[in-house]
C-alpha atoms as a PDB file:
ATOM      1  CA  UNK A   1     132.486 130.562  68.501  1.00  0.00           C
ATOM      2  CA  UNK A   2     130.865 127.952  69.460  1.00  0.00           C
ATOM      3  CA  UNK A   3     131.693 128.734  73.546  1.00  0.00           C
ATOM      4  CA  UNK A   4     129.857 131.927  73.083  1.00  0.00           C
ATOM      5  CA  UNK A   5     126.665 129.791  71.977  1.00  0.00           C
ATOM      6  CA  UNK A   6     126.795 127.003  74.515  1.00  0.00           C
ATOM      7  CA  UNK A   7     127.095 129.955  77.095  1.00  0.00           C
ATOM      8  CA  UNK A   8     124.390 131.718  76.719  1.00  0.00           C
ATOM      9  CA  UNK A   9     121.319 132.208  78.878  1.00  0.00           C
ATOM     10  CA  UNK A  10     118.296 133.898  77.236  1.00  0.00           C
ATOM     11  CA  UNK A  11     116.699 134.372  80.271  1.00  0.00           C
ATOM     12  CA  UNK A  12     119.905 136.335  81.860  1.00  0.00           C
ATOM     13  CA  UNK A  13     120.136 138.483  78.749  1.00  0.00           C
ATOM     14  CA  UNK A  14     116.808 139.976  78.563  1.00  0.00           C
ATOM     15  CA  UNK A  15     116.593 143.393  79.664  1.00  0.00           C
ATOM     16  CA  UNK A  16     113.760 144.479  81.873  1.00  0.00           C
ATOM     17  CA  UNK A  17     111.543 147.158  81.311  1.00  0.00           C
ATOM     18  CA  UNK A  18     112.218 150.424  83.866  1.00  0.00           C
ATOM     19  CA  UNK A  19     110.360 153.388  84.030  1.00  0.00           C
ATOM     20  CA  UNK A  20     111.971 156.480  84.069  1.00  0.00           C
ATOM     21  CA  UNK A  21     109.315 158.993  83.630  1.00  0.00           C
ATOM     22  CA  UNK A  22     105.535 159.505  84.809  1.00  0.00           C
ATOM     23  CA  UNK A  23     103.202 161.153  82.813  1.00  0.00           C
ATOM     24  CA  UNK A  24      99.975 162.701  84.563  1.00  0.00           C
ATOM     25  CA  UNK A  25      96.726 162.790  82.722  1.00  0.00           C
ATOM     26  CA  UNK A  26      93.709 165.052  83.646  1.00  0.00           C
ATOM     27  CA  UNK A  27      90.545 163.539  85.450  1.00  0.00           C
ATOM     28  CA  UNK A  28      88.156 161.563  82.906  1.00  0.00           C
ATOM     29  CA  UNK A  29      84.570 162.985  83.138  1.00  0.00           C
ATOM     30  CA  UNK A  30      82.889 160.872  85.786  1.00  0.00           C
ATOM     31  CA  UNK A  31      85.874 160.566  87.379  1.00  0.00           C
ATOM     32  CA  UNK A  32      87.786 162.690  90.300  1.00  0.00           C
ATOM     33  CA  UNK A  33      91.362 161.261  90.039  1.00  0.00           C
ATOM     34  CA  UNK A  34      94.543 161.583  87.670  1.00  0.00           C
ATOM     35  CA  UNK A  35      95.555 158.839  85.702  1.00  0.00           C
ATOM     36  CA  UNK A  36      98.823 158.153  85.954  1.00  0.00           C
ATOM     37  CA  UNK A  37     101.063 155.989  82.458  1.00  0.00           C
ATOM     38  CA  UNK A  38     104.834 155.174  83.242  1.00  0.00           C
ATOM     39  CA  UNK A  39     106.943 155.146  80.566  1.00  0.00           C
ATOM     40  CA  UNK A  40     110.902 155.065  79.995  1.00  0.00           C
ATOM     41  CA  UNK A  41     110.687 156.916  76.674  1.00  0.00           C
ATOM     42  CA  UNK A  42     108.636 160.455  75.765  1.00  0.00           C
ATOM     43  CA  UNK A  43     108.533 161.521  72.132  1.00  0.00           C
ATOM     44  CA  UNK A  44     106.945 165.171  72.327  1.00  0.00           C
ATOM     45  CA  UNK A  45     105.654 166.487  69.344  1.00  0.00           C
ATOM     46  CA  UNK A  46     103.631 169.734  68.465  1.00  0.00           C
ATOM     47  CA  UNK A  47     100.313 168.132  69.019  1.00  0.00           C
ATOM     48  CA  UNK A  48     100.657 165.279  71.288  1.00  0.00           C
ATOM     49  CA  UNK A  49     103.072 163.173  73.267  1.00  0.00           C
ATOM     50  CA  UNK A  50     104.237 159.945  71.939  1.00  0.00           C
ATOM     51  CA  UNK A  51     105.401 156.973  74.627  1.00  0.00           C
ATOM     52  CA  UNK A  52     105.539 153.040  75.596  1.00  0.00           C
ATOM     53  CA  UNK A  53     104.611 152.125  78.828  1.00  0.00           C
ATOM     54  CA  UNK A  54     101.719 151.002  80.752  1.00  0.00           C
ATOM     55  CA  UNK A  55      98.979 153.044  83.242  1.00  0.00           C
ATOM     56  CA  UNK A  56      99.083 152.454  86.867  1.00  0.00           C
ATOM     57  CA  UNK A  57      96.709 152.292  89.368  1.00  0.00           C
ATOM     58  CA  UNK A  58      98.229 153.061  92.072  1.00  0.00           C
ATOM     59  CA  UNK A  59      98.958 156.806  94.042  1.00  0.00           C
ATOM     60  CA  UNK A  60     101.440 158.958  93.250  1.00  0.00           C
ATOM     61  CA  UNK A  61     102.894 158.738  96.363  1.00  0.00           C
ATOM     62  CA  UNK A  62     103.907 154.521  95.473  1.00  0.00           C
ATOM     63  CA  UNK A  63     104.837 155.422  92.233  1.00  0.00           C
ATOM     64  CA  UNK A  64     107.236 158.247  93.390  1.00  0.00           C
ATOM     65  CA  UNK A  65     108.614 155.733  96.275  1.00  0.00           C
ATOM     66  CA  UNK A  66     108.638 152.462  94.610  1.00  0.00           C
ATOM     67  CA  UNK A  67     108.774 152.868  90.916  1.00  0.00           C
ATOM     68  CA  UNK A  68     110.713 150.331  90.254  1.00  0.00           C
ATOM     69  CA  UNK A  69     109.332 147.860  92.251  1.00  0.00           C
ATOM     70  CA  UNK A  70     106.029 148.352  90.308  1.00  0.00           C
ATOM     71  CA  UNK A  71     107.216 148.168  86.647  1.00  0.00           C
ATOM     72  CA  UNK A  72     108.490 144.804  87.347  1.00  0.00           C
ATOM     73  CA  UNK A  73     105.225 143.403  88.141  1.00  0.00           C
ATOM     74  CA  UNK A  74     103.830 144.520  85.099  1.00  0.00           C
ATOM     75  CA  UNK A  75     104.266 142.411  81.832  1.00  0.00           C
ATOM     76  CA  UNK A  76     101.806 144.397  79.058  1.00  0.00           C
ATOM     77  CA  UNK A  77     103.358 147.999  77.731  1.00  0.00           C
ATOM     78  CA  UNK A  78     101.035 149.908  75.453  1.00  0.00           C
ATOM     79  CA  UNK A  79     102.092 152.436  73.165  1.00  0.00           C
ATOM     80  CA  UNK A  80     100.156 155.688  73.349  1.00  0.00           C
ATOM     81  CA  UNK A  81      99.517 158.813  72.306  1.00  0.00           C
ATOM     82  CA  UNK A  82      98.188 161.932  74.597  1.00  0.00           C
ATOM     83  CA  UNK A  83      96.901 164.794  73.522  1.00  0.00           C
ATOM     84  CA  UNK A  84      99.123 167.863  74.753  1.00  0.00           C
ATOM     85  CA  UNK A  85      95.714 169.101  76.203  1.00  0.00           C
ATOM     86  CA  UNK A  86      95.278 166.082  78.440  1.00  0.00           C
ATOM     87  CA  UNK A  87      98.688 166.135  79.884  1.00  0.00           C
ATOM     88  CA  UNK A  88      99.009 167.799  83.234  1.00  0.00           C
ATOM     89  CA  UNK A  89     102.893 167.035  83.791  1.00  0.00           C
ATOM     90  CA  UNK A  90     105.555 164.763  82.926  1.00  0.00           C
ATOM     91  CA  UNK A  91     107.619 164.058  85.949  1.00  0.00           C
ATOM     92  CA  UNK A  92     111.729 162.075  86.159  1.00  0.00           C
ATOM     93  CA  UNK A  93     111.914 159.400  87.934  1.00  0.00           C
ATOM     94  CA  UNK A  94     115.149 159.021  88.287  1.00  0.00           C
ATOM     95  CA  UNK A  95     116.231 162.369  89.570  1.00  0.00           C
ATOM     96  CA  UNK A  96     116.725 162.679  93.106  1.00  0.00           C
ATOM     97  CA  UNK A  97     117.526 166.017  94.694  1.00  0.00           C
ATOM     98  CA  UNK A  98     120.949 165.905  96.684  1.00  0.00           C
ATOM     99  CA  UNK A  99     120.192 166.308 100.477  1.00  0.00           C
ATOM    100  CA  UNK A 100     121.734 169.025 102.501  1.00  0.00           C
END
């Protein structure tokens, strides 16, 4: 017992936060571009759409590319809820189409 204890590492245990899904958000008034919240979790509801992440302000094209590169930069998740009349799309991640 007391191996496992001496052995261990906190900082090799910790598990690191990767998103797996993008949620877009309409335009705010005043403003002409999507907001964009990645999240590895969605809870859907009737109403509204539950889910832990953070917003990022970057184009869709990065986040598409290098979405894993971004969420480890990132250190602050909010948890949020979106109206199911704010959401334009919820887009995977982690699905890539096979190539022919």
């Amino acid at each position: 017992m007391s191996d496992i204890i001496s052995s261990f590492d906190p900082n090799k245990n910790v598990q690191r936060f990767v998103a797996t899904y993008l949620i877009t958000l309409e335009p705010i008034k005043g403003k002409n571009q999507e907001t964009y919240f990645l999240t590895n979790k969605v809870e859907e509801t009737a109403y509204y759409v539950r889910a832990t992440g953070f917003f990022a302000d970057v184009d869709l094209a990065t986040i598409i590319e290098k979405h894993a590169g971004i969420t480890k930069e990132n250190t602050h998740d909010t948890e949020a809820m979106f109206p199911w009349g704010r959401v334009v799309n919820i887009r995977n991640l982690s699905y890539r189409p096979k190539s022919k």
